[in-house]
N, C-alpha and C. Protein backbone atom coordinates (compact mmCIF):
# COMPACT_ATOMS: atom_id res chain seq x y z
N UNK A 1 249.36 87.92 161.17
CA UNK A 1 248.93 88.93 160.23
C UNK A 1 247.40 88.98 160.22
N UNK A 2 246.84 89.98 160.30
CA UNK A 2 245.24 89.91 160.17
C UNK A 2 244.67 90.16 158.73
N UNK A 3 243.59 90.21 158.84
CA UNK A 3 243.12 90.39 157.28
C UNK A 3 243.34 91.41 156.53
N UNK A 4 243.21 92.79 157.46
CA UNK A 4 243.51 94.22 156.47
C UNK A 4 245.29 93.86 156.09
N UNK A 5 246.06 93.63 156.72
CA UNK A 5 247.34 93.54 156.45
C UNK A 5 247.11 92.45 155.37
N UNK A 6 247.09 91.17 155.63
CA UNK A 6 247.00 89.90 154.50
C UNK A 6 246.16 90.66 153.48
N UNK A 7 245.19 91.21 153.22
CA UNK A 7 244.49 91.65 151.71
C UNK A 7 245.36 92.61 151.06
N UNK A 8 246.09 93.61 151.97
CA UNK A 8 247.02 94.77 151.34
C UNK A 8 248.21 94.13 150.83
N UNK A 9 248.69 93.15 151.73
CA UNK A 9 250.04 92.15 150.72
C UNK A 9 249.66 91.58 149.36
N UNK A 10 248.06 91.02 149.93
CA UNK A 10 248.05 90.15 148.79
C UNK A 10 248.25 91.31 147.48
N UNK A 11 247.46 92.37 147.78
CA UNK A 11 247.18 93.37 146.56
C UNK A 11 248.27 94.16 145.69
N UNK A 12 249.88 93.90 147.06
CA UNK A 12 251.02 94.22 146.22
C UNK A 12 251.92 93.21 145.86
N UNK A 13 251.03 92.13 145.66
CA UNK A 13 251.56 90.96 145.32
C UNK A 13 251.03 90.19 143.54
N UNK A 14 250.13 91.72 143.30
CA UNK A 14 249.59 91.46 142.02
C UNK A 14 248.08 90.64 142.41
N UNK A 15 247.61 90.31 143.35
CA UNK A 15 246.36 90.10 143.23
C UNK A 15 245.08 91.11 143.19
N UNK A 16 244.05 90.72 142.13
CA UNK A 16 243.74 91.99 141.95
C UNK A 16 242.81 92.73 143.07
N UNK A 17 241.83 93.72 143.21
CA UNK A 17 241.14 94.03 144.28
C UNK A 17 240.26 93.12 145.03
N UNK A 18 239.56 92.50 144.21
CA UNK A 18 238.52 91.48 144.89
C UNK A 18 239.04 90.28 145.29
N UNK A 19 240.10 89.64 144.45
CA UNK A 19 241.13 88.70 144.90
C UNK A 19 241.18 88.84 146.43
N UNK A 20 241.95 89.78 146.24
CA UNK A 20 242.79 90.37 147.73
C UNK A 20 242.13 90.38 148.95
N UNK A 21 240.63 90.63 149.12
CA UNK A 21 240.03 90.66 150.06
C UNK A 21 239.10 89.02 150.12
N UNK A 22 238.59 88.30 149.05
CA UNK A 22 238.33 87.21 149.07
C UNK A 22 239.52 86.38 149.57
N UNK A 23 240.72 86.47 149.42
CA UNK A 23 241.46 85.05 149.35
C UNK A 23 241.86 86.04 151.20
N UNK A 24 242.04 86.85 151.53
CA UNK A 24 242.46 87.19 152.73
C UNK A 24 241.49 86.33 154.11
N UNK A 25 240.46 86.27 153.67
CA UNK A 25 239.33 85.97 154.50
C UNK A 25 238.95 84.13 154.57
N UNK A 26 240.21 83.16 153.36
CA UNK A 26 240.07 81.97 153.86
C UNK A 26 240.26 80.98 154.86
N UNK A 27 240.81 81.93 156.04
CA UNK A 27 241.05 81.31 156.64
C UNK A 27 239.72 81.16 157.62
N UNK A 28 238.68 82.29 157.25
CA UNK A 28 237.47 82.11 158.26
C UNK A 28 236.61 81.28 157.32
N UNK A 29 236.18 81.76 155.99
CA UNK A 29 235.56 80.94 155.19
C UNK A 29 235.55 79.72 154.51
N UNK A 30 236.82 79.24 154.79
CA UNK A 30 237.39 77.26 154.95
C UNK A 30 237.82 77.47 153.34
N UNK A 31 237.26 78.44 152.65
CA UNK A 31 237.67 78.08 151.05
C UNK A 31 239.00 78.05 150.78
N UNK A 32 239.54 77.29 149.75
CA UNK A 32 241.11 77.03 148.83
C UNK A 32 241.42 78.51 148.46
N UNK A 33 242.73 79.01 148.86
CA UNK A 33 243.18 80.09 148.37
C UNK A 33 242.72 79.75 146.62
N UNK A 34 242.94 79.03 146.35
CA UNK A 34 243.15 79.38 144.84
C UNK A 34 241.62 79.30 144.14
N UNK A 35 240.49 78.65 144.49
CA UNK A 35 239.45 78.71 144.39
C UNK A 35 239.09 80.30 144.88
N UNK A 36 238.99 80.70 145.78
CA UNK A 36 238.84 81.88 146.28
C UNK A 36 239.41 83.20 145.37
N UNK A 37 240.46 82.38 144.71
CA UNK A 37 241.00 83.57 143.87
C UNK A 37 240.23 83.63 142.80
N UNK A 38 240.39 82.62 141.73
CA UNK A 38 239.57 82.05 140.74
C UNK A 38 238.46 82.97 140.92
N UNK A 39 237.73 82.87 142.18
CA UNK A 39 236.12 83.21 141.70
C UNK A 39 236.05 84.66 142.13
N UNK A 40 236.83 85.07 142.14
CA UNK A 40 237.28 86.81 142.44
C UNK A 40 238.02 87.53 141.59
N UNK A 41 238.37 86.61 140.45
CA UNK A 41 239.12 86.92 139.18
C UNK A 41 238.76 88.21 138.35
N UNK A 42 236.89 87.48 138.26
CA UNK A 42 236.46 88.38 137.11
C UNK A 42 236.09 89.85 137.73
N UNK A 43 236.38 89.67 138.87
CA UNK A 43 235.72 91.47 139.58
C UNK A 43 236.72 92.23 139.94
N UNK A 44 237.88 92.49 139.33
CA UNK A 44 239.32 93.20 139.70
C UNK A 44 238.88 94.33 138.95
N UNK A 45 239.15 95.46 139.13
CA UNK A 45 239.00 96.63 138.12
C UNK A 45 237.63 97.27 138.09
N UNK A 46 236.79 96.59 138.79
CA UNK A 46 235.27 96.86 139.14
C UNK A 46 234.72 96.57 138.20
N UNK A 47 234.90 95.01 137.78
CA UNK A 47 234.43 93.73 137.01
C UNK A 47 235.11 93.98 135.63
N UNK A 48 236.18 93.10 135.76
CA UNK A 48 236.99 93.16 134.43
C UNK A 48 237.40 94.39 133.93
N UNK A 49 237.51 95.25 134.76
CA UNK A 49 237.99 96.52 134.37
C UNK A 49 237.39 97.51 133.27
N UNK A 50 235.53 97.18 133.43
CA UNK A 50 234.51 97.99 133.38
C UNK A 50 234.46 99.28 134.04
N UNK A 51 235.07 99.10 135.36
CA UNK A 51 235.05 99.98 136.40
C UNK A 51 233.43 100.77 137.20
N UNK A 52 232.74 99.24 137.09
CA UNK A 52 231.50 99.37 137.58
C UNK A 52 231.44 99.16 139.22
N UNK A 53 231.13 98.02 139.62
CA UNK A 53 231.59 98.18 141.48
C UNK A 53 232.81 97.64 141.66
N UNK A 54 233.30 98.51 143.16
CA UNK A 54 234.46 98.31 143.13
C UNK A 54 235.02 97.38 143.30
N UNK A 55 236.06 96.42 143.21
CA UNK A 55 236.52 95.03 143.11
C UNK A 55 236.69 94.80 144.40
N UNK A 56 236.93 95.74 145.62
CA UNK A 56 237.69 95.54 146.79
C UNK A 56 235.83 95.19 147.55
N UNK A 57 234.83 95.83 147.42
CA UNK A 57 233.48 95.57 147.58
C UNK A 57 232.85 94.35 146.85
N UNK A 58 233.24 94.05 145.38
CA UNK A 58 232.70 92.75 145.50
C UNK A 58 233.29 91.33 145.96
N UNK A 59 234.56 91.48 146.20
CA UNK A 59 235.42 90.83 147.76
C UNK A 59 234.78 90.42 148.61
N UNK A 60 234.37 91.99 149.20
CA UNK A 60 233.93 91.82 150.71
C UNK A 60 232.75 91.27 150.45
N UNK A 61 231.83 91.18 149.52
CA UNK A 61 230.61 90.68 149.33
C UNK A 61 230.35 89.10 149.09
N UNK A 62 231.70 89.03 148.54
CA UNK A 62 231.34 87.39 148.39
C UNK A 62 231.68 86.44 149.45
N UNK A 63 232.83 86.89 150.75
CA UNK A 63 233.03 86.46 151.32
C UNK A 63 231.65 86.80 152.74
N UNK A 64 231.05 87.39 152.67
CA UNK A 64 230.31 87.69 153.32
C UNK A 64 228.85 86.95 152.78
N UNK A 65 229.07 86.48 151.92
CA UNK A 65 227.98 85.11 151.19
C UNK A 65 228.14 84.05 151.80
N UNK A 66 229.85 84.32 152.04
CA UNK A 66 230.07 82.67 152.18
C UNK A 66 229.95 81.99 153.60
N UNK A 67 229.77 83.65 154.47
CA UNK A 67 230.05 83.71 155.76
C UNK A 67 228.80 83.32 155.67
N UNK A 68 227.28 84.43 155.27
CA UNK A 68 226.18 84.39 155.87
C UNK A 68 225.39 84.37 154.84
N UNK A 69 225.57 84.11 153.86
CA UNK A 69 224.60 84.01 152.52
C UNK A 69 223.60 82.24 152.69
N UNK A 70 222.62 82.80 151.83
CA UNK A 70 221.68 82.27 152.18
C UNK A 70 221.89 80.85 150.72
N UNK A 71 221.31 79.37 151.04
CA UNK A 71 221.16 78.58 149.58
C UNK A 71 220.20 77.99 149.64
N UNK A 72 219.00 78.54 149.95
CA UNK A 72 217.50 78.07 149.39
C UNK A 72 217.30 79.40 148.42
N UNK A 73 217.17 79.46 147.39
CA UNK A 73 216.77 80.33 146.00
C UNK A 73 214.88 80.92 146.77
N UNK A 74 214.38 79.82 147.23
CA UNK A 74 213.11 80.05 147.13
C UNK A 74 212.61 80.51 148.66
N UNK A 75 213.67 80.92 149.28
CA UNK A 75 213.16 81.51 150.59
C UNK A 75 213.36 83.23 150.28
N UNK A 76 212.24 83.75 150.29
CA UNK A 76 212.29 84.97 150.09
C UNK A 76 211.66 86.12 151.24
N UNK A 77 211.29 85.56 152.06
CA UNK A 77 210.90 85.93 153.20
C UNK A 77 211.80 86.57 154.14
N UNK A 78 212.96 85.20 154.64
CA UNK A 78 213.59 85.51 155.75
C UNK A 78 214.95 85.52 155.27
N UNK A 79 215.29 84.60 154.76
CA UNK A 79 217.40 84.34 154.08
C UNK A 79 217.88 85.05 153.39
N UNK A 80 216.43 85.58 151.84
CA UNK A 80 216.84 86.28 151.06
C UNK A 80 217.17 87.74 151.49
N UNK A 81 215.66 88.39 151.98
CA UNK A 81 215.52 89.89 152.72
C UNK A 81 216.71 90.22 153.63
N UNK A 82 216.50 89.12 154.61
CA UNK A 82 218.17 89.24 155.79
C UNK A 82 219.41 89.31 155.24
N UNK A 83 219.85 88.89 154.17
CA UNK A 83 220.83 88.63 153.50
C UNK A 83 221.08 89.86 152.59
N UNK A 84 220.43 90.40 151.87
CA UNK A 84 220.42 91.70 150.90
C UNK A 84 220.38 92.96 151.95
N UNK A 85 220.13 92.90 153.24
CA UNK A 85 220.11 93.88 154.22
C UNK A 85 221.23 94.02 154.66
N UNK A 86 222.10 92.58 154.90
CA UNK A 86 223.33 92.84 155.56
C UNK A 86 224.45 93.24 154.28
N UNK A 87 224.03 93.03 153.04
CA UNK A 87 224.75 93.36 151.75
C UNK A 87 224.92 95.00 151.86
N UNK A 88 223.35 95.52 151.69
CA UNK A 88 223.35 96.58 151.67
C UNK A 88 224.01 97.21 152.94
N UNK A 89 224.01 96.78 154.52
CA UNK A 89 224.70 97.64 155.20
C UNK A 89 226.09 97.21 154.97
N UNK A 90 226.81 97.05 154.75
CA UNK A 90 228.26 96.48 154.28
C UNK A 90 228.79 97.49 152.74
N UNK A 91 227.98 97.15 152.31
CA UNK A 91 228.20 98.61 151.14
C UNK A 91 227.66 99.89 151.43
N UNK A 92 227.14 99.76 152.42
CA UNK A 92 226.92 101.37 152.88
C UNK A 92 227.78 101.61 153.85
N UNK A 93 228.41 100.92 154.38
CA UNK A 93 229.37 101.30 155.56
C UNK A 93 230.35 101.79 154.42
N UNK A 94 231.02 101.05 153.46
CA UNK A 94 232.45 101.56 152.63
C UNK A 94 231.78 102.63 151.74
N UNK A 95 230.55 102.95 151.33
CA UNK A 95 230.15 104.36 150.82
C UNK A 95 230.13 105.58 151.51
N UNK A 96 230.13 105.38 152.88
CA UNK A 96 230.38 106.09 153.45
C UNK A 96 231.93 106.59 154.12
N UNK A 97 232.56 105.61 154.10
CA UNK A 97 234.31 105.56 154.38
C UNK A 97 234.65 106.14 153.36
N UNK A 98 234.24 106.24 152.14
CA UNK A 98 235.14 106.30 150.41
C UNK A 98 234.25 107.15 149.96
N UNK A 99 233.28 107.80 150.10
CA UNK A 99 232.86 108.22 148.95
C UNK A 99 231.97 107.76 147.70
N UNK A 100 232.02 106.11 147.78
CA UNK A 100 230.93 105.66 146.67
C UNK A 100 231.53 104.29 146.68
N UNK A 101 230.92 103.57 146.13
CA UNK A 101 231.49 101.95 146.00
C UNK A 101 231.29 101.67 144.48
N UNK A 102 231.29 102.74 143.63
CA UNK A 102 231.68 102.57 142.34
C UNK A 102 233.63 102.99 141.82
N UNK A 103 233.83 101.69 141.15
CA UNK A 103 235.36 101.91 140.82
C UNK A 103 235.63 103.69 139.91
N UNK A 104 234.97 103.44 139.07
CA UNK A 104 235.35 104.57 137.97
C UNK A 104 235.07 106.17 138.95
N UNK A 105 233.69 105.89 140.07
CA UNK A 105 234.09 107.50 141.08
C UNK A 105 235.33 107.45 141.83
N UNK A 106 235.38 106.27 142.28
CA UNK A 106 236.68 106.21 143.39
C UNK A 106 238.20 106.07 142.44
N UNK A 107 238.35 105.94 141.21
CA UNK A 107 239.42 106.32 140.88
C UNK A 107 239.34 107.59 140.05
N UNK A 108 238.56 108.19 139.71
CA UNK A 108 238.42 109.68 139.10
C UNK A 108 238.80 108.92 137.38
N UNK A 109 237.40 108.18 137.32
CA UNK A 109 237.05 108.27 135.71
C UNK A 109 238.74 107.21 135.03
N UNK A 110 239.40 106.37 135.13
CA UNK A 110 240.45 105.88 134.43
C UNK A 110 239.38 104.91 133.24
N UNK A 111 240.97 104.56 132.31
CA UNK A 111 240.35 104.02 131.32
C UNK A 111 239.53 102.48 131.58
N UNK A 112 238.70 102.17 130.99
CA UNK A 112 238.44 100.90 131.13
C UNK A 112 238.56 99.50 130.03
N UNK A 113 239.86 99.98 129.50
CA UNK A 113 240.23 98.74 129.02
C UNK A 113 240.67 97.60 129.20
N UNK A 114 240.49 96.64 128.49
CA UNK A 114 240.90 94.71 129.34
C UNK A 114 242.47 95.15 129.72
N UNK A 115 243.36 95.73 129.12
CA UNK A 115 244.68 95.87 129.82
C UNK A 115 244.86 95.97 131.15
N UNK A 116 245.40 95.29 131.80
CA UNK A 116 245.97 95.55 133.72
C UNK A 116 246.69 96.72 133.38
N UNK A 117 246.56 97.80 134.07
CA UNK A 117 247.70 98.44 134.61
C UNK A 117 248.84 98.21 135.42
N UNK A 118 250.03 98.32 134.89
CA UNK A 118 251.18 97.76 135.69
C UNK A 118 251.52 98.36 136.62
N UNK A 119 251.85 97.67 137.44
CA UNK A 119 251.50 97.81 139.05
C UNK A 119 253.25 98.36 139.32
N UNK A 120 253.92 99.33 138.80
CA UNK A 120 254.72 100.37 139.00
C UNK A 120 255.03 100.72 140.32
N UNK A 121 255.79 101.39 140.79
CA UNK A 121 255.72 102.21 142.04
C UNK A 121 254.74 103.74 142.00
N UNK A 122 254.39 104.47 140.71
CA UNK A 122 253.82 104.87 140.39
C UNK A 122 252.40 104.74 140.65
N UNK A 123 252.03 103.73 140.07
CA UNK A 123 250.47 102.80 140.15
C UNK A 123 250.10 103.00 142.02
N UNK A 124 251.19 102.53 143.05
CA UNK A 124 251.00 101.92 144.55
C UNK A 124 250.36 103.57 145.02
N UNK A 125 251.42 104.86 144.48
CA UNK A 125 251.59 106.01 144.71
C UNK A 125 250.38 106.48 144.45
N UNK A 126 249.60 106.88 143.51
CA UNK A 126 248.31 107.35 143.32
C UNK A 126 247.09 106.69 143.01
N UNK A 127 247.36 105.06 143.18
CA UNK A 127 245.86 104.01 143.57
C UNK A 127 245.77 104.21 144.76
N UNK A 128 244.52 104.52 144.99
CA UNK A 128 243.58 104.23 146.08
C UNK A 128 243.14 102.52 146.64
N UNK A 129 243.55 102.06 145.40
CA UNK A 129 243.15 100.57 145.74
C UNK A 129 243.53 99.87 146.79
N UNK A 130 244.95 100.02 147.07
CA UNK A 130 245.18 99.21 148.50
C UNK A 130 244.46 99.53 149.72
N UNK A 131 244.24 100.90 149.72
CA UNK A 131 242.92 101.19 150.42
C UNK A 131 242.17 100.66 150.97
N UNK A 132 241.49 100.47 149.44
CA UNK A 132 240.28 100.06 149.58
C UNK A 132 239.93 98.67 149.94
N UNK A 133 241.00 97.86 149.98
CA UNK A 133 241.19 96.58 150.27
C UNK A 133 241.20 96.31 151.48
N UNK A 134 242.28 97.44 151.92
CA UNK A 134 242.66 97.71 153.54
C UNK A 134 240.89 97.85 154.31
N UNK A 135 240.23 98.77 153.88
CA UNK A 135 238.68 99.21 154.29
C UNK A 135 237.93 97.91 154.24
N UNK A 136 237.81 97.15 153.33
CA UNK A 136 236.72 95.91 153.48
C UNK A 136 236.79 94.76 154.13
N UNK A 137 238.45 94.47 154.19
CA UNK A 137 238.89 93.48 154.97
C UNK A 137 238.53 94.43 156.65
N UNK A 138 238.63 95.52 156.85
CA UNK A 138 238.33 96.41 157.97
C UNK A 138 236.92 96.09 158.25
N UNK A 139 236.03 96.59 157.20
CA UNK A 139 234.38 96.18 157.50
C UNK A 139 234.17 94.70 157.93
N UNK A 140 234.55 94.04 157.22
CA UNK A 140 234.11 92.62 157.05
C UNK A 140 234.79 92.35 158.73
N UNK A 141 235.96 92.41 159.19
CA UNK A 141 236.37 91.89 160.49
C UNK A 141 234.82 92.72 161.64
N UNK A 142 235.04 93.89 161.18
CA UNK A 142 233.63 94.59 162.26
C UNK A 142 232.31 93.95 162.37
N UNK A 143 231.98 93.37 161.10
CA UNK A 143 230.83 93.02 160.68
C UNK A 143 231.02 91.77 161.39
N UNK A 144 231.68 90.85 161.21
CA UNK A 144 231.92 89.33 161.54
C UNK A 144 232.77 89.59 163.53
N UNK A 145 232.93 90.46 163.70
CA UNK A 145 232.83 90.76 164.99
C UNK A 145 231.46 90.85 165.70
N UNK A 146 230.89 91.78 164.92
CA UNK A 146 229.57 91.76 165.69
C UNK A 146 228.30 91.07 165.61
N UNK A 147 228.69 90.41 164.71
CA UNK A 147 227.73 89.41 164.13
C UNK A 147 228.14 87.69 163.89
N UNK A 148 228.13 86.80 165.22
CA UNK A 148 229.31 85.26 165.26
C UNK A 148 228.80 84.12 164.38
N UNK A 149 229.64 83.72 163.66
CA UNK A 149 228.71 83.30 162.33
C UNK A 149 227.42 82.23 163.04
N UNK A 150 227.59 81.63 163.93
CA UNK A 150 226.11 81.10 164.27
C UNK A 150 224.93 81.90 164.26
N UNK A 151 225.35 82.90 163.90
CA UNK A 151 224.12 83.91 163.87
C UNK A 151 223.89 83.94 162.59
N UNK A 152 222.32 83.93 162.16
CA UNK A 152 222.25 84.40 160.43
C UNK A 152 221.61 85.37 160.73
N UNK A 153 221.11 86.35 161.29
CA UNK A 153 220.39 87.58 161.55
C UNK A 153 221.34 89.03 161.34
């Protein structure tokens, strides 16, 4: 199973967007499924169901920290700049696939209350979300294709 398939199961398996694409990607990033989930918890719904960025993007973002993110705080030169460049092209690749990498444009304005929406046959039928899960686990394999993690550039 590859990652776009493994993030789209996970996502009709009740894990939420960012889940789905973080815990899909442990097998490159060495992390504990369940750690991986944990720390992808709070960004389902496009952060707690604010519907600020989209959950399936801050996924792909954290695993892409974990791939190539930088842990000196005080290098701002080369780790930090290189690092916020490859952020930004990674969210510009799925702004351009989707339309925006904000949750509330990409689902046309829903409510943003702490309630989950129940994941219905209904819900599968007119979310975009598996989608979007499907798309980052998509970027992230392109990205980590063309870029072998011995590389930090």
């Amino acid at each position: 199973m590859d990652h776009r398939e493994k993030a789209a199961e996970l996502f009709a398996s009740d894990s939420n967007c960012a889940q789905a694409v973080a815990v899909a990607f442990c097998d490159v990033t060495g992390m504990e499924p369940e750690l991986a989930a944990k720390l992808a918890s709070s960004f389902g719904g496009g952060m707690g169901r604010m519907r600020e960025v989209c959950g399936a993007v801050s996924g792909m973002l954290m695993v892409l920290g974990a791939l190539y993110g930088y842990d000196d705080p005080g290098e701002k030169d080369r780790d930090k700049k290189a690092h916020y460049a490859r952020v930004q092209e990674l969210a510009g690749a799925f702004r351009e696939r989707n339309g925006s990498i904000i949750c509330r444009e990409i689902l046309k304005n829903p409510p943003s209350d702490p309630n989950p929406t129940p994941r219905t046959a209904e819900f599968y039928k007119n979310r975009p979300c598996a989608r979007m899960v499907v798309c980052a686990a998509e970027l992230l394999d392109e990205y980590i294709e063309n870029h072998p993690l011995g590389e930090r550039a």
